[in-house]
Protein backbone atom coordinates (compact mmCIF):
# COMPACT_ATOMS: atom_id res chain seq x y z
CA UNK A 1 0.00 0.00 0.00
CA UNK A 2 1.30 3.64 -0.61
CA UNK A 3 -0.48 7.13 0.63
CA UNK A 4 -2.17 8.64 -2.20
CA UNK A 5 -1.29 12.67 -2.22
CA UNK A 6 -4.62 13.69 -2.26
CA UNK A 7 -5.19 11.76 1.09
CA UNK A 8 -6.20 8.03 0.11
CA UNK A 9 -4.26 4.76 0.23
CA UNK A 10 -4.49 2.24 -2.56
CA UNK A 11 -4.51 -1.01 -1.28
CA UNK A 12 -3.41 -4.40 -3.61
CA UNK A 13 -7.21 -4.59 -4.13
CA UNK A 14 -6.21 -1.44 -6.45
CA UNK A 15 -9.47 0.69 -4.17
CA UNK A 16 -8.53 3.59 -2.96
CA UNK A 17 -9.90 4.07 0.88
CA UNK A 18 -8.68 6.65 3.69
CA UNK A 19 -5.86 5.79 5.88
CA UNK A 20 -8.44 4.65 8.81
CA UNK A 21 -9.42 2.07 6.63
CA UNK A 22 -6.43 0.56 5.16
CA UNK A 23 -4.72 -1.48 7.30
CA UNK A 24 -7.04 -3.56 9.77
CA UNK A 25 -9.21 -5.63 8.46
CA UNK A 26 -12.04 -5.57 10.41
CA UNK A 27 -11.92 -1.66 9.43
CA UNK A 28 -11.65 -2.42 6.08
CA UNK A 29 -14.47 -4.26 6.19
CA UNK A 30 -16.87 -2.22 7.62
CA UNK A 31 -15.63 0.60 5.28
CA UNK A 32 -16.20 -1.09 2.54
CA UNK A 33 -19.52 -2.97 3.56
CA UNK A 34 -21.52 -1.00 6.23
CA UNK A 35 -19.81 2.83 6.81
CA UNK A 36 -22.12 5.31 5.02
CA UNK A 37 -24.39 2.91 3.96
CA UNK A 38 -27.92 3.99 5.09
CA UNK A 39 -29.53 2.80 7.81
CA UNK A 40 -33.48 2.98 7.80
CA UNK A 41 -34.65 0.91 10.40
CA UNK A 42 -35.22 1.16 14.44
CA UNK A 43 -33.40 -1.15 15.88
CA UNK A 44 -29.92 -0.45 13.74
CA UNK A 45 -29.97 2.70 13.94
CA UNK A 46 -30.50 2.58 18.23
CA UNK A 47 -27.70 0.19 17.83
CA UNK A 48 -25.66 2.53 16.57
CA UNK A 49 -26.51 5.77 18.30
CA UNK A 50 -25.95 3.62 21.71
CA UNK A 51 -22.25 2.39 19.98
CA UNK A 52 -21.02 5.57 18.87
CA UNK A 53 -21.92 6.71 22.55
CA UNK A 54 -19.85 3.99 23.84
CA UNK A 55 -16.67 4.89 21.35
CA UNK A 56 -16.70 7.85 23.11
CA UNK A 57 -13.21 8.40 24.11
CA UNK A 58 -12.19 4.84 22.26
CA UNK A 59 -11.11 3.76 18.96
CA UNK A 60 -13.50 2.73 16.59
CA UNK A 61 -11.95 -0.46 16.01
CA UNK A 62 -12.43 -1.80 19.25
CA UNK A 63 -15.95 -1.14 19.12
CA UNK A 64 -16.19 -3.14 16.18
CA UNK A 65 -14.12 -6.12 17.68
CA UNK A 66 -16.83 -5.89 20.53
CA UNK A 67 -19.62 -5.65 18.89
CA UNK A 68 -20.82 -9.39 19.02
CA UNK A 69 -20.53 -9.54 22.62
CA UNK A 70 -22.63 -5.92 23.00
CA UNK A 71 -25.14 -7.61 20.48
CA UNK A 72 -25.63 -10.37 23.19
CA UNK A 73 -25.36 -8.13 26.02
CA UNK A 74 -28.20 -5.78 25.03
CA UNK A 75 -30.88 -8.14 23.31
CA UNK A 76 -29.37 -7.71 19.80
CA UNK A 77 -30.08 -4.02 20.54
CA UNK A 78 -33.42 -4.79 20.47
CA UNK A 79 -35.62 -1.26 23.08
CA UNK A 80 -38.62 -3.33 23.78
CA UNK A 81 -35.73 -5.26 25.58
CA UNK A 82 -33.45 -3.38 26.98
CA UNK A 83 -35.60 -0.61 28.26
CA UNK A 84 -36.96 -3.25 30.52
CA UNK A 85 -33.52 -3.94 31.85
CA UNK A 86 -33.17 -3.27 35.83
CA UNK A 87 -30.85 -3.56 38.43
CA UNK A 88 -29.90 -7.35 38.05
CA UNK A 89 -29.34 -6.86 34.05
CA UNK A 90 -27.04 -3.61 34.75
CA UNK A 91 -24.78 -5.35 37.79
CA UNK A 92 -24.34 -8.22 35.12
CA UNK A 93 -23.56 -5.75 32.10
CA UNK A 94 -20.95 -4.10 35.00
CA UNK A 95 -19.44 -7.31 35.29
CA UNK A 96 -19.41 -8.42 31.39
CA UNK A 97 -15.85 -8.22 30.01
CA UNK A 98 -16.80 -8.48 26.56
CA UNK A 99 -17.98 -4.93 26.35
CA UNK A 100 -17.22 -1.39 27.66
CA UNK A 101 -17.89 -1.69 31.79
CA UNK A 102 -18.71 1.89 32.36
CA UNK A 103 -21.61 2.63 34.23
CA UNK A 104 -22.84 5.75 32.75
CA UNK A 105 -22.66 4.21 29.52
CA UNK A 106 -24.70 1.34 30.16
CA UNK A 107 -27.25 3.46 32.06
CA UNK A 108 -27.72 5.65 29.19
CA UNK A 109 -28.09 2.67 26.35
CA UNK A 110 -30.98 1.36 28.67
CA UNK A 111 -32.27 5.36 28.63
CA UNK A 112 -32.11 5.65 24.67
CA UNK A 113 -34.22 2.56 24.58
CA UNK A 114 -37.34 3.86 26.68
CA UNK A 115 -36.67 6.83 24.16
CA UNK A 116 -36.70 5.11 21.19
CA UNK A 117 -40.14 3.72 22.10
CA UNK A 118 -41.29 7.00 23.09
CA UNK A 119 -40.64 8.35 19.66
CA UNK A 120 -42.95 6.60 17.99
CA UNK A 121 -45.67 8.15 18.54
CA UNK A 122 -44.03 11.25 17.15
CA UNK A 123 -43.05 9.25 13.80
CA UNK A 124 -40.31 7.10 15.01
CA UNK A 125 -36.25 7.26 15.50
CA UNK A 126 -35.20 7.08 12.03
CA UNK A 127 -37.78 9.69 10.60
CA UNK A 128 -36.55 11.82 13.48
CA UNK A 129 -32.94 11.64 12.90
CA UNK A 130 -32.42 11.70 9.18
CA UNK A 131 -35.39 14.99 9.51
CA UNK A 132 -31.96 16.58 10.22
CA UNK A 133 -30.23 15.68 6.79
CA UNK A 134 -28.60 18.96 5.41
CA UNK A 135 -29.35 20.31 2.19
CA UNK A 136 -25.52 19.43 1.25
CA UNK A 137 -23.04 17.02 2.44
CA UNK A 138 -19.45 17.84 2.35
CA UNK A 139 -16.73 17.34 -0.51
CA UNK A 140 -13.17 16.32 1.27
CA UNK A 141 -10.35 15.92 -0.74
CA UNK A 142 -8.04 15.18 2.36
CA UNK A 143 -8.97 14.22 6.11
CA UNK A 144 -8.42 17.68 7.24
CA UNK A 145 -11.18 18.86 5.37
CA UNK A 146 -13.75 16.75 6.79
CA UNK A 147 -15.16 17.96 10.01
CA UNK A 148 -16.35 16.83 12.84
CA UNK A 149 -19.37 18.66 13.53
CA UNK A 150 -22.31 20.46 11.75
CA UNK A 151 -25.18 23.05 12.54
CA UNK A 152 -27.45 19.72 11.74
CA UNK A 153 -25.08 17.50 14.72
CA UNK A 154 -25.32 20.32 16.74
CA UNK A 155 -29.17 20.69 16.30
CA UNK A 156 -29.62 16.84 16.12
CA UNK A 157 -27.50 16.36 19.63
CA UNK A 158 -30.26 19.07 21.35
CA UNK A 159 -33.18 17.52 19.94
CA UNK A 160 -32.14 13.79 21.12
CA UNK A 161 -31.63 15.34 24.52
CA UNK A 162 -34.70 16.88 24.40
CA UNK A 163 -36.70 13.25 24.49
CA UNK A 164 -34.34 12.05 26.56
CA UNK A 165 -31.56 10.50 24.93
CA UNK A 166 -27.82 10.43 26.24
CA UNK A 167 -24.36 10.47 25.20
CA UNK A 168 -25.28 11.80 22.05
CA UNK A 169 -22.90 15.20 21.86
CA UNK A 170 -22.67 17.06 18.38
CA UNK A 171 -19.36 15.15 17.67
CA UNK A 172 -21.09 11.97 18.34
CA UNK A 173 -23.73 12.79 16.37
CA UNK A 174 -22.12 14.06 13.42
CA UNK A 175 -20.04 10.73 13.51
CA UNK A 176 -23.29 8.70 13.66
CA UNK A 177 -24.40 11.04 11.08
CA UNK A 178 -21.28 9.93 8.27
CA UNK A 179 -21.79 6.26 9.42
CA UNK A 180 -25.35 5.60 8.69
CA UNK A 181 -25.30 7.81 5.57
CA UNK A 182 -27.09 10.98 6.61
CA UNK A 183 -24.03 12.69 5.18
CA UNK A 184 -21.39 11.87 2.78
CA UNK A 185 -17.79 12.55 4.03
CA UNK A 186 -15.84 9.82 1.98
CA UNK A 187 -13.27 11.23 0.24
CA UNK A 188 -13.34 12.49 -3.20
CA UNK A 189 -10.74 9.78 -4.33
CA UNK A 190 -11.90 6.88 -2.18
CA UNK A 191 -13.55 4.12 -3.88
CA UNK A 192 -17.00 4.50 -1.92
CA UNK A 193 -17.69 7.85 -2.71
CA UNK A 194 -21.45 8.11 -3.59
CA UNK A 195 -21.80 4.45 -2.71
CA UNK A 196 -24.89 5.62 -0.36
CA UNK A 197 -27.35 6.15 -3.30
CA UNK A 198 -28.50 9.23 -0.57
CA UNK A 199 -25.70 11.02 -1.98
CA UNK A 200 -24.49 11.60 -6.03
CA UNK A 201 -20.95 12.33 -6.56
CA UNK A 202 -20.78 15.90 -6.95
CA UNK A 203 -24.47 16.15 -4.84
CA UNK A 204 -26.55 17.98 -6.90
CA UNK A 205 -27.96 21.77 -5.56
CA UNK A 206 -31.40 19.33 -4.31
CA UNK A 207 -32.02 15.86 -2.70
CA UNK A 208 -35.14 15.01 -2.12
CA UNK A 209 -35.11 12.46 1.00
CA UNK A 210 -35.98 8.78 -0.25
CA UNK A 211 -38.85 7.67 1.23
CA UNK A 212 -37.44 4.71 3.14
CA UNK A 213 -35.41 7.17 5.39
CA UNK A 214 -37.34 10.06 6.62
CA UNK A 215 -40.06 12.04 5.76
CA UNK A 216 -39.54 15.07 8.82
CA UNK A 217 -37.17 18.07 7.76
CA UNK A 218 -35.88 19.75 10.81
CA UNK A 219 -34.87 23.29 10.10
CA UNK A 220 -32.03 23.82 12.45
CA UNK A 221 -32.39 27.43 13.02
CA UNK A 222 -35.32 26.48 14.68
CA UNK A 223 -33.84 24.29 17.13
């Protein structure tokens, strides 16, 4: 592999991907197969709010080498589930090795859930969060253009809070926002740019939302 100038590496696949994603395979993987792709259901995407909550602090990777055993410990991220979880559940998630033991962070993934149900009878979790899909998505040519927060995390990260939801900070948000495809910050060169569908490669000046993965606008201003 050798680092592209414009801020890829091209593996001996011959794809170009970002740096992140060029050496480990398990990152590769998910790069290639799940980061960016759109997720339009319930239960994934309260998966992955509640994991990028967990990263917090962490690498990404060893999330993703934990994620089996956090599948098992929370239901398979099923909220009917785990917002029935009490005491018992938490002191044996505190003493579960396979995931991250930290308190606050279990607490809060048992929180989400009882919000995720509460949503729906405002139109659900994933008509909620991808209402806050910009009008554009950004355009990196190199990792330093690519940020790390938005006026649509920010605005997304006060409305969670709002019913409830935890560890769900702008930054956390915006990097839930990249992986489930509510924006598109691959870079120009990489090989999954505009691999979404969400997202053309350049976006055009409209995108009308498809209608698998919300029907709500947020206007953040608003907010």
């Amino acid at each position: 592999m050798a680092p592209d100038p414009i801020g890829v590496v091209v593996g001996e696949d011959g794809l170009a991907r970002p740096a992140w994603a060029s050496t480990d395979p398990l990152l590769r993987a998910y790069y290639d197969h799940e980061w960016g792709v759109p997720v339009a259901d319930e239960q994934g995407l309260y998966e992955r709010i509640c994991l990028e909550g967990f990263q917090a602090g962490l690498s990404w990777a060893t999330i993703l080498r934990k994620r089996p055993a956090f599948r098992a410990a929370f239901a398979g991220f099923d909220p009917e589930a785990v917002a029935r979880y009490g005491t018992a559940d938490i002191d044996r998630l505190i003493q579960d090795a396979g995931i991250i033991r930290n308190r606050a962070k279990i607490l809060a993934t048992i929180k989400n859930a009882q919000a995720t149900l509460d949503l729906r009878t405002d139109g659900g979790l994933v008509d909620f969060v991808w209402g806050f899909r910009p009008a554009t998505t950004p355009m990196p040519s190199t990792p330093a253009e690519i940020p790390t927060q938005s006026p649509e995390s920010v605005a997304l990260s006060k409305a969670l809070r709002k019913r409830g939801f935890s560890f769900v900070g702008p930054t956390t948000m915006f990097a839930l926002m990249e992986a489930v495809g509510i924006v598109d910050t691959h870079l120009l060169a990489s090989h999954r740019r505009g691999s979404s569908g969400i997202w053309p490669s350049p976006p055009s000046t409209h995108h009308p939302l498809s209608p698998t993965v919300g029907k709500v606008i947020h206007t953040v201003e608003n907010l």
